[in-house]
C-alpha atoms as a PDB file:
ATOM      1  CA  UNK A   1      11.579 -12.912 -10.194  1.00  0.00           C
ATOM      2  CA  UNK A   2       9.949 -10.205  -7.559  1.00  0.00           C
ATOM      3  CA  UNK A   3      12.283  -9.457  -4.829  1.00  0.00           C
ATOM      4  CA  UNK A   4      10.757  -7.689  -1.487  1.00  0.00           C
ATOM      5  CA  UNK A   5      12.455  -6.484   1.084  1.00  0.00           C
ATOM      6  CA  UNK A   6      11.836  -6.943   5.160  1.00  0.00           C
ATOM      7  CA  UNK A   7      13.583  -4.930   7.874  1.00  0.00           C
ATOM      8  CA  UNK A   8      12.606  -6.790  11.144  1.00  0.00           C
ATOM      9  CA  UNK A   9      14.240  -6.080  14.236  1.00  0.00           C
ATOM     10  CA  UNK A  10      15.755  -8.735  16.375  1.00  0.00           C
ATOM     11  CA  UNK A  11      14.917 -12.430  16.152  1.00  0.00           C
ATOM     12  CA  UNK A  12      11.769 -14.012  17.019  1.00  0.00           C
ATOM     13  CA  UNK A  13       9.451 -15.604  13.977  1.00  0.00           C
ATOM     14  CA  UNK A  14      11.043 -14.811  10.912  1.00  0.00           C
ATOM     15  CA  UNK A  15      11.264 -17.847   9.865  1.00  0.00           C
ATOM     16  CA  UNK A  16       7.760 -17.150   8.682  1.00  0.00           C
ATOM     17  CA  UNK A  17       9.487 -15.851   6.063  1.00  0.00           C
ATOM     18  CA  UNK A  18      10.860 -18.334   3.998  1.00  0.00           C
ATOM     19  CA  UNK A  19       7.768 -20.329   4.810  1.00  0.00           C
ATOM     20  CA  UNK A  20       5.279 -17.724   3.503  1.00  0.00           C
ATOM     21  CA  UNK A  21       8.103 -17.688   0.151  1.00  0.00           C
ATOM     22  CA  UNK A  22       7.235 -21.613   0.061  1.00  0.00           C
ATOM     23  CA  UNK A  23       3.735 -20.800   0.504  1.00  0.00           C
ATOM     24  CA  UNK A  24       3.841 -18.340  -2.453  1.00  0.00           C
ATOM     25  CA  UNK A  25       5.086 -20.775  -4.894  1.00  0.00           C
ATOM     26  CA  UNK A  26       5.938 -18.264  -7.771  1.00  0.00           C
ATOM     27  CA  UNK A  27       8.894 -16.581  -8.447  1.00  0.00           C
ATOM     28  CA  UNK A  28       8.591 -14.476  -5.288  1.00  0.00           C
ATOM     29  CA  UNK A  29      11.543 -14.031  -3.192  1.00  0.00           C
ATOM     30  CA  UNK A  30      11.471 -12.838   0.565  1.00  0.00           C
ATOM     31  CA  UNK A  31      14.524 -10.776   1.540  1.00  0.00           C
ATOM     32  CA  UNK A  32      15.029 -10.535   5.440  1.00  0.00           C
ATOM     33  CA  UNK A  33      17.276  -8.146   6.827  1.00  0.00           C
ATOM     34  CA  UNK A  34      16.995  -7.779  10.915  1.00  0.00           C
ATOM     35  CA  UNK A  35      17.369  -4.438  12.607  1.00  0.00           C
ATOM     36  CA  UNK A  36      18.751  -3.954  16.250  1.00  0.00           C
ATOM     37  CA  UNK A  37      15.792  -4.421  18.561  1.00  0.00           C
ATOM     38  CA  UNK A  38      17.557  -2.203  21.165  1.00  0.00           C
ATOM     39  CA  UNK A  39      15.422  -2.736  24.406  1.00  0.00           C
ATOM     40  CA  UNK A  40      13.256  -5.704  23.564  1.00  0.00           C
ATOM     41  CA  UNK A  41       9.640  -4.340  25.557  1.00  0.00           C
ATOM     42  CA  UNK A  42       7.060  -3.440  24.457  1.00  0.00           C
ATOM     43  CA  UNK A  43       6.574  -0.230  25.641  1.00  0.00           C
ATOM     44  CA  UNK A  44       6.243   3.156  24.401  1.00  0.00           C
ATOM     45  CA  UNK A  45       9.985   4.163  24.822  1.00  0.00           C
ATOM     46  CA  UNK A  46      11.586   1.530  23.842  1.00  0.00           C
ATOM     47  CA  UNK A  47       9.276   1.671  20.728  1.00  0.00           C
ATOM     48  CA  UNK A  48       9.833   4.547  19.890  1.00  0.00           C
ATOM     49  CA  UNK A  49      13.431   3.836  19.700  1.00  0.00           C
ATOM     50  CA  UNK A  50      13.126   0.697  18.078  1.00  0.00           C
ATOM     51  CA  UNK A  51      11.488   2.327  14.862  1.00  0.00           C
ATOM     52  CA  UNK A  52      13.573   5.349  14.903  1.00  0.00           C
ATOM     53  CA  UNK A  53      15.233   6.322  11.518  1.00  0.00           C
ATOM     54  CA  UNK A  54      18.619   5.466  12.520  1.00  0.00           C
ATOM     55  CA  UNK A  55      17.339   1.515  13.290  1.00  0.00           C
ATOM     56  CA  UNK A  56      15.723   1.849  10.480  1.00  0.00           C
ATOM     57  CA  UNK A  57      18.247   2.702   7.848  1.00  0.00           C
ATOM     58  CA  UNK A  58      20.862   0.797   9.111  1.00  0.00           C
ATOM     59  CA  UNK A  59      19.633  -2.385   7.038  1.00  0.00           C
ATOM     60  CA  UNK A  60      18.593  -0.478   3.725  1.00  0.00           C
ATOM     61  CA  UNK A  61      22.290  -1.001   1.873  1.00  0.00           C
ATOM     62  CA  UNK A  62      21.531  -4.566   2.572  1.00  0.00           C
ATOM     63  CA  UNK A  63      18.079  -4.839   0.913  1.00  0.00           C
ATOM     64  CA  UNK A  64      19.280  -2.476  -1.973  1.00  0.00           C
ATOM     65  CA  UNK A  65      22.158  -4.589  -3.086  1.00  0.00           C
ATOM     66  CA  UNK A  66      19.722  -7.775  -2.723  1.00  0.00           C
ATOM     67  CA  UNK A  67      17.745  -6.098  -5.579  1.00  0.00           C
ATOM     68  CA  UNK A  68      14.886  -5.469  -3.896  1.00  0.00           C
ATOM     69  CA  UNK A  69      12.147  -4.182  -5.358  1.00  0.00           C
ATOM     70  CA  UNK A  70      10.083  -3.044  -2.168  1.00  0.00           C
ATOM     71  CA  UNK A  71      10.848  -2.394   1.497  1.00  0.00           C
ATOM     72  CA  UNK A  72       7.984  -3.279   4.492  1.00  0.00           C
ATOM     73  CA  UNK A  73       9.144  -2.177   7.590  1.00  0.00           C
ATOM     74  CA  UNK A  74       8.467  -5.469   9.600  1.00  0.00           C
ATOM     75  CA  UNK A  75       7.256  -4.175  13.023  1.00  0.00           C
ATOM     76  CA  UNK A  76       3.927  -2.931  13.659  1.00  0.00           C
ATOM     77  CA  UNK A  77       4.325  -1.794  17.914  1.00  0.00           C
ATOM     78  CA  UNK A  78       7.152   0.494  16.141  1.00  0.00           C
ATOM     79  CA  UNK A  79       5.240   1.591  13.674  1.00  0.00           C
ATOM     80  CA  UNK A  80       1.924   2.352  15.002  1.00  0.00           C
ATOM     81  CA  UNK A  81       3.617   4.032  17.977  1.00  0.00           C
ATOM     82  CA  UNK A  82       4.449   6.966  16.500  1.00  0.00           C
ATOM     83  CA  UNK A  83       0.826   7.546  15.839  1.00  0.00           C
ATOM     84  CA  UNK A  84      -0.885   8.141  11.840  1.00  0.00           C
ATOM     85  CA  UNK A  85       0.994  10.938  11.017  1.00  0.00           C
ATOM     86  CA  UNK A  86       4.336   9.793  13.019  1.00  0.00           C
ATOM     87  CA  UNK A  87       3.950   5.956  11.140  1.00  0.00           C
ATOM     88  CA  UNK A  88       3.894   7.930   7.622  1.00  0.00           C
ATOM     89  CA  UNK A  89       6.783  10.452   8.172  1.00  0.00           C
ATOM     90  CA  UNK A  90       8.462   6.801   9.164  1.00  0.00           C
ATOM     91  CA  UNK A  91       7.914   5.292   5.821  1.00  0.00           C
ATOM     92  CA  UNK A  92       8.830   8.735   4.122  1.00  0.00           C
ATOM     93  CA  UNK A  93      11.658   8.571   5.438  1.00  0.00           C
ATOM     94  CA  UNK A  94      12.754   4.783   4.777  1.00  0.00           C
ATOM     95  CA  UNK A  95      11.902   5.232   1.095  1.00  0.00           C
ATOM     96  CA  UNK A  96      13.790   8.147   0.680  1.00  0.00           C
ATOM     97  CA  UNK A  97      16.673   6.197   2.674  1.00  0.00           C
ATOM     98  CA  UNK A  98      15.801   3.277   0.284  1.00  0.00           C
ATOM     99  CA  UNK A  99      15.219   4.830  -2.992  1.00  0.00           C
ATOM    100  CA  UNK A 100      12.231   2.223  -3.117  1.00  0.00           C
ATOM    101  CA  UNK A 101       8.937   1.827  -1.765  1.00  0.00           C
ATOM    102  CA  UNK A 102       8.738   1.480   1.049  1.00  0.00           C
ATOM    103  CA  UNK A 103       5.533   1.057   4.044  1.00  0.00           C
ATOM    104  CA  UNK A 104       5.347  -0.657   7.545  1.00  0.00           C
ATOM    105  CA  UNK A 105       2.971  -3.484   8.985  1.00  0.00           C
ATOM    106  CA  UNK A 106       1.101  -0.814  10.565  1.00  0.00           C
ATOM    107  CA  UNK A 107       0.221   0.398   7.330  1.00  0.00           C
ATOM    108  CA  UNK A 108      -0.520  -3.383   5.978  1.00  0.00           C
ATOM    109  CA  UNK A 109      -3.049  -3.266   8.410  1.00  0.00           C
ATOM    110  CA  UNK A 110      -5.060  -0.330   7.183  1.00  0.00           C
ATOM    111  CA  UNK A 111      -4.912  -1.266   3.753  1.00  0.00           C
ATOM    112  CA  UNK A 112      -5.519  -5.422   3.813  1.00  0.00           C
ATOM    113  CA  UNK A 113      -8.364  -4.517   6.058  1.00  0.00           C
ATOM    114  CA  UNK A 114      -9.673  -2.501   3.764  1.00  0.00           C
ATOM    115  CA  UNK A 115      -8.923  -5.283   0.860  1.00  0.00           C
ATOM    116  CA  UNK A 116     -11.140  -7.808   2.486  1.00  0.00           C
ATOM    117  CA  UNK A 117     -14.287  -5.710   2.828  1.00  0.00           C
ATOM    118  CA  UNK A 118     -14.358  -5.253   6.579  1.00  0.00           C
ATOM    119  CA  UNK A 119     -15.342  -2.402   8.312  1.00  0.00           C
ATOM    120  CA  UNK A 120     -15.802  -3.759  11.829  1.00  0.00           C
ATOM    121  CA  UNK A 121     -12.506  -5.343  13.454  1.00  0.00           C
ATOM    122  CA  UNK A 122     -11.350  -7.270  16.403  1.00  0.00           C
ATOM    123  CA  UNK A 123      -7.718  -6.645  17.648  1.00  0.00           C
ATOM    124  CA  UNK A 124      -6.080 -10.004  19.578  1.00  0.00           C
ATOM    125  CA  UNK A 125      -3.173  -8.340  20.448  1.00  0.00           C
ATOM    126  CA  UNK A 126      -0.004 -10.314  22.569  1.00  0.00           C
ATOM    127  CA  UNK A 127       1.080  -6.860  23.549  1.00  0.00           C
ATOM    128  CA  UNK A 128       0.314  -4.890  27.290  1.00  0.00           C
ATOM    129  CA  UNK A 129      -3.341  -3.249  27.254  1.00  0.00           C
ATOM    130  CA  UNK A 130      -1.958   0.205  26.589  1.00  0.00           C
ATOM    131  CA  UNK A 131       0.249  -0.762  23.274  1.00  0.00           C
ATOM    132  CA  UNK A 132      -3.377  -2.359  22.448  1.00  0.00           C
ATOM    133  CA  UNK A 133      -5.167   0.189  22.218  1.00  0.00           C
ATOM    134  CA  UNK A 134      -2.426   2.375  20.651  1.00  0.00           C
ATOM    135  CA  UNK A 135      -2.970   0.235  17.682  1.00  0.00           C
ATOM    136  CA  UNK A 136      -6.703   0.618  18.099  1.00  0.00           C
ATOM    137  CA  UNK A 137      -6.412   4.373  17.792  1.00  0.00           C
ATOM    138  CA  UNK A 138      -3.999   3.623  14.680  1.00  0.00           C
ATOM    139  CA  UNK A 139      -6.789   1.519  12.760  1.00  0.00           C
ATOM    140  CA  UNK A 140      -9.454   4.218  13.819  1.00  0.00           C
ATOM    141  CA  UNK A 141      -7.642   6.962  12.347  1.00  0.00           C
ATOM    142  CA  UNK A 142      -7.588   4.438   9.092  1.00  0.00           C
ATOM    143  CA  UNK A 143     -10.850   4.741   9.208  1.00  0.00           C
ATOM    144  CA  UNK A 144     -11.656   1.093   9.962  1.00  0.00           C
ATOM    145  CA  UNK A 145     -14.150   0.745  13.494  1.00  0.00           C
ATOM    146  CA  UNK A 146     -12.916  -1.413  16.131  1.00  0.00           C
ATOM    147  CA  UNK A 147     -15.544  -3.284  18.133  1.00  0.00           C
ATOM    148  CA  UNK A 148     -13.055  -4.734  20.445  1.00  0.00           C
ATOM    149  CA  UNK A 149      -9.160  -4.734  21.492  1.00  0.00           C
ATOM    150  CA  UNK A 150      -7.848  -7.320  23.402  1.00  0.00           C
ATOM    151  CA  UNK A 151      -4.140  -7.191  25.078  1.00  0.00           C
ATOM    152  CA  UNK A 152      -2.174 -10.133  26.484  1.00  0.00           C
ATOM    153  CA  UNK A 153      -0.087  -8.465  28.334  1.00  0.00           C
ATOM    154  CA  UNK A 154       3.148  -9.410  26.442  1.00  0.00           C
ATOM    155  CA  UNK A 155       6.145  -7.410  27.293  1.00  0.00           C
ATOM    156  CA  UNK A 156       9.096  -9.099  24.996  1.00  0.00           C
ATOM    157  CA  UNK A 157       8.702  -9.818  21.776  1.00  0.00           C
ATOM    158  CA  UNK A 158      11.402 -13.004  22.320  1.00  0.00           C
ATOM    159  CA  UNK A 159       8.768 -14.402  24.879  1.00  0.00           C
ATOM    160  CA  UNK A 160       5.860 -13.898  21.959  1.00  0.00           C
ATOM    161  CA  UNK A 161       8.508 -15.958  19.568  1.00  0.00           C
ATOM    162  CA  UNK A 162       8.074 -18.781  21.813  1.00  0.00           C
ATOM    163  CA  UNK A 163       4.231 -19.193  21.350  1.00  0.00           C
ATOM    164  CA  UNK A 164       3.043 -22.459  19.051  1.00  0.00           C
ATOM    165  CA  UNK A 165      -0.195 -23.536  17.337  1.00  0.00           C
ATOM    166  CA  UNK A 166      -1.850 -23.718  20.519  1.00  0.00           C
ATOM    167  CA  UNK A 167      -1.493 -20.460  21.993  1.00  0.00           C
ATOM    168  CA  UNK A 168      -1.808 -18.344  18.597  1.00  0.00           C
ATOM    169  CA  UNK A 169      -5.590 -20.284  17.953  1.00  0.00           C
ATOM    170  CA  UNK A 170      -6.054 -19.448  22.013  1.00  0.00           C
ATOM    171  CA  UNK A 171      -5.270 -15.833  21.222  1.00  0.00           C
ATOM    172  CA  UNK A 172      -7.510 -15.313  18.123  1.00  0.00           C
ATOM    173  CA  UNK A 173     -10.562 -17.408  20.329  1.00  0.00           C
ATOM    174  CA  UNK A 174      -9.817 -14.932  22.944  1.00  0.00           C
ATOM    175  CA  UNK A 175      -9.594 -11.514  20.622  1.00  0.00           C
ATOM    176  CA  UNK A 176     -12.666 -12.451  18.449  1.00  0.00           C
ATOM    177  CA  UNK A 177     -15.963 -10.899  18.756  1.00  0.00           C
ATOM    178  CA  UNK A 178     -18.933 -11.732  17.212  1.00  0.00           C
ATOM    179  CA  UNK A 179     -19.356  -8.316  15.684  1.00  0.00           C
ATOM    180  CA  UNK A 180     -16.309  -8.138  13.742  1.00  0.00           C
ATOM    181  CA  UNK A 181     -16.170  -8.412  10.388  1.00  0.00           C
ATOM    182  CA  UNK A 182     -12.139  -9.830  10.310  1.00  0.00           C
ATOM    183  CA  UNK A 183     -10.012 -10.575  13.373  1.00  0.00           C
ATOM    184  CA  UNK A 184      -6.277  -8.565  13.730  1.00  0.00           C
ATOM    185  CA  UNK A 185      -3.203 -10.151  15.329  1.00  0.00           C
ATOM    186  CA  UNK A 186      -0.322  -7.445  15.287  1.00  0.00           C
ATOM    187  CA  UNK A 187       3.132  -8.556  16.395  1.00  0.00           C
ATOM    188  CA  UNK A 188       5.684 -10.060  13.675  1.00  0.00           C
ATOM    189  CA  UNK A 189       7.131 -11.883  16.587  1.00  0.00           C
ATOM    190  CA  UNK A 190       3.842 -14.282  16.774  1.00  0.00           C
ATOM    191  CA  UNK A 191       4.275 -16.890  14.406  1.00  0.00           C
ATOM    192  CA  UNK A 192       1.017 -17.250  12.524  1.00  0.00           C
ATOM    193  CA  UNK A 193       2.075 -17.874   8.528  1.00  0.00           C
ATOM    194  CA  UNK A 194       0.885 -22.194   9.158  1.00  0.00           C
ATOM    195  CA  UNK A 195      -1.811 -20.944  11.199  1.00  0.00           C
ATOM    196  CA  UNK A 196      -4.184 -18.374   9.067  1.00  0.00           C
ATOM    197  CA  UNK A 197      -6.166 -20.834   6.746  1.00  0.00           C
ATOM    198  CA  UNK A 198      -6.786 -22.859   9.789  1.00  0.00           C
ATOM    199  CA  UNK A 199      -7.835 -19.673  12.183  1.00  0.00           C
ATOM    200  CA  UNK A 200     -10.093 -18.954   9.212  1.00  0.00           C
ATOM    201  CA  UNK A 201     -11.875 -21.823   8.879  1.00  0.00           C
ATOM    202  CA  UNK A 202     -12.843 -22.162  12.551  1.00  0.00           C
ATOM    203  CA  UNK A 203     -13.545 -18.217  13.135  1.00  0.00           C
ATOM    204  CA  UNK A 204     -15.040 -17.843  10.078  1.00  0.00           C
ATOM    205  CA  UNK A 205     -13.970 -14.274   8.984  1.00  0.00           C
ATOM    206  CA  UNK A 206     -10.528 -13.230   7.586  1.00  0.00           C
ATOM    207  CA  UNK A 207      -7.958 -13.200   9.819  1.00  0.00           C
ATOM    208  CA  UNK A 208      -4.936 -10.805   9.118  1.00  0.00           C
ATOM    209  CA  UNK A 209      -1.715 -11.387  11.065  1.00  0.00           C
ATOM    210  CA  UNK A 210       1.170  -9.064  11.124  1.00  0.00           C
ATOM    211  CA  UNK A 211       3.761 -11.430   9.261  1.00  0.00           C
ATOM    212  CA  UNK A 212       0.966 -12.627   6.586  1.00  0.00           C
ATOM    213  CA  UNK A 213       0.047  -8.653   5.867  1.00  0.00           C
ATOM    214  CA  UNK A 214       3.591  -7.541   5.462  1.00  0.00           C
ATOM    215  CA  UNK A 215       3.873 -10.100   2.724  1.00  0.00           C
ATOM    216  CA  UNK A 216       0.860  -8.594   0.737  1.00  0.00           C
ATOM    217  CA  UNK A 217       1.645  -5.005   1.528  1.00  0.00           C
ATOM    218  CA  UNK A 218       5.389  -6.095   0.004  1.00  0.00           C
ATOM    219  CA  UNK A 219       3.553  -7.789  -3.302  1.00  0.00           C
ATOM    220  CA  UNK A 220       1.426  -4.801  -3.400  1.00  0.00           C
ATOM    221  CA  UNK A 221       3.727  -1.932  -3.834  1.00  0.00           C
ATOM    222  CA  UNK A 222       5.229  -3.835  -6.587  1.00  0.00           C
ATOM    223  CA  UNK A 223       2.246  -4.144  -7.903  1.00  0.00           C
ATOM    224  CA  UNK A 224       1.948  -8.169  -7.984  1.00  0.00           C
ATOM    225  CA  UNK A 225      -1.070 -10.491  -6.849  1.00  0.00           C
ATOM    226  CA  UNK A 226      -0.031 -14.120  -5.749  1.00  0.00           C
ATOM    227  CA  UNK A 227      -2.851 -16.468  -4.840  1.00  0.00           C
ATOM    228  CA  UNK A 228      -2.011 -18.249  -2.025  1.00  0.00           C
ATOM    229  CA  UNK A 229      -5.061 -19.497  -0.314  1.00  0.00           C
ATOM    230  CA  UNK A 230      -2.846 -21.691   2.719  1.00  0.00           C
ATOM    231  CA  UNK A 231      -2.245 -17.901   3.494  1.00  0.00           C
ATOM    232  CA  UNK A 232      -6.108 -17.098   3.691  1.00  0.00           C
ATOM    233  CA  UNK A 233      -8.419 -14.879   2.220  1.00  0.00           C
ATOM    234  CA  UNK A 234      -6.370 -11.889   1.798  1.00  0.00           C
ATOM    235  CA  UNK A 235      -4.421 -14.161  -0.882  1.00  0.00           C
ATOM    236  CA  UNK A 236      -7.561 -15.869  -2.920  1.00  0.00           C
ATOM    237  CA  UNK A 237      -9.511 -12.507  -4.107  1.00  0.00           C
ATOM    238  CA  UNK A 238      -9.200  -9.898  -6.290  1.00  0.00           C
ATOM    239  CA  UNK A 239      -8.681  -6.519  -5.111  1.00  0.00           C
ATOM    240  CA  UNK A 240     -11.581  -4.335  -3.783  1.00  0.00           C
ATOM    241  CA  UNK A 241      -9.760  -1.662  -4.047  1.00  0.00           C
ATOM    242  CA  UNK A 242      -6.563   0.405  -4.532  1.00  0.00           C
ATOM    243  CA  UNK A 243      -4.604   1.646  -1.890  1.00  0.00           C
ATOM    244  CA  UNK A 244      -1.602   3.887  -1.411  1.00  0.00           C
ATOM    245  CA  UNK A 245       0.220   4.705   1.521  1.00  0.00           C
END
């Protein structure tokens, strides 16, 4: 049995969770623990305090005891927020709080882009413009090139929670461009996990969402590889590469 460990803050689609565990189907077990959102906006304050260490290692005594083997900080707005060097002094600091390893969606990002070949991406993004192209900035200082960033102008992430089928496939029409070599949607409040294989096969390019990304970043650092294709590309090949934090 592999346990990984989630810190997500608030409540809005973590019940992608224990469907992603379903979706797995190997001795895999997905450990949520929630944070306090704090101000739930999406904006660069109230990011800022929403990843701040204190959130942060409120929930690690809970994911220890649960025998986890990894820790993804579930959040990419506050993550990327903080900027490159900001989002790694983050996940310094939650392993050491952790004694595990430990990352952020932020950082799933950078590397699962980078697992499915693609230099070229698309950002469909539920969040304001600005908060957009923050996480542009973040994926150009990954080195990835983004040929287009798309906001919806999104401020709560409870509001995002509320979004079905319908408007996720709108989003990823909307945020796709023909240039890009996979398309991005970053907020773990969108619920995407029954969505990706079937985003996929209409787009045609891998599609990485922020729930889906901080399952394989999870799986990564302890060092498994599930194949999952109802969770898309990213779960049916072997790696290109390795990638460390």
């Amino acid at each position: 049995m592999t346990a990984l460990g989630f810190l997500y803050p608030g409540h809005s689609a973590e019940d992608d969770y224990p469907r992603m565990e379903q979706m797995l189907g190997s001795d895999v077990r997905l450990q949520v623990v929630h944070t306090d959102i704090g101000e739930d906006a999406h904006r660069v304050d109230a990011l800022l305090e929403m990843g701040s260490e204190a959130r942060l290692t409120a929930g690690v005594e809970e994911l220890r005891l649960s025998g986890a083997e990894a820790v993804v900080w579930a959040c990419t707005s506050a993550s990327f927020v903080f900027g490159w060097e900001g989002a790694h002094d983050q996940v310094r600091k939650l392993a050491t709080a952790a004694g595990l390893p430990a990352s952020s969606t932020s950082f799933a990002f950078a590397h699962a882009v980078r697992e499915v070949g693609a230099v070229r991406v698309a950002v469909a993004a539920t969040y304001p413009d600005d908060v957009a192209g923050l996480f542009a900035s973040f994926l150009k200082d990954s080195g990835a090139e983004v040929v287009s960033a798309r906001g919806s102008g999104i401020v709560t992430a409870a509001e995002v929670g509320t979004w079905g089928r319908d408007e996720v496939l709108a989003l990823a029409r909307a945020g796709d461009h023909p240039d890009a070599q996979a398309l991005l949607l970053p907020d773990t409040a969108l619920h995407t996990a029954a969505y990706v294989a079937e985003l996929e096969a209409e787009l045609g390019k891998p599609v990485l969402t922020a729930n889906q990304v901080s399952v394989w970043e999870a799986l990564r650092l302890a060092r498994r590889r599930v194949n999952a294709p109802e969770l898309g590309h990213l779960f049916t090949k072997e790696p290109l590469v390795q990638v460390e934090v």
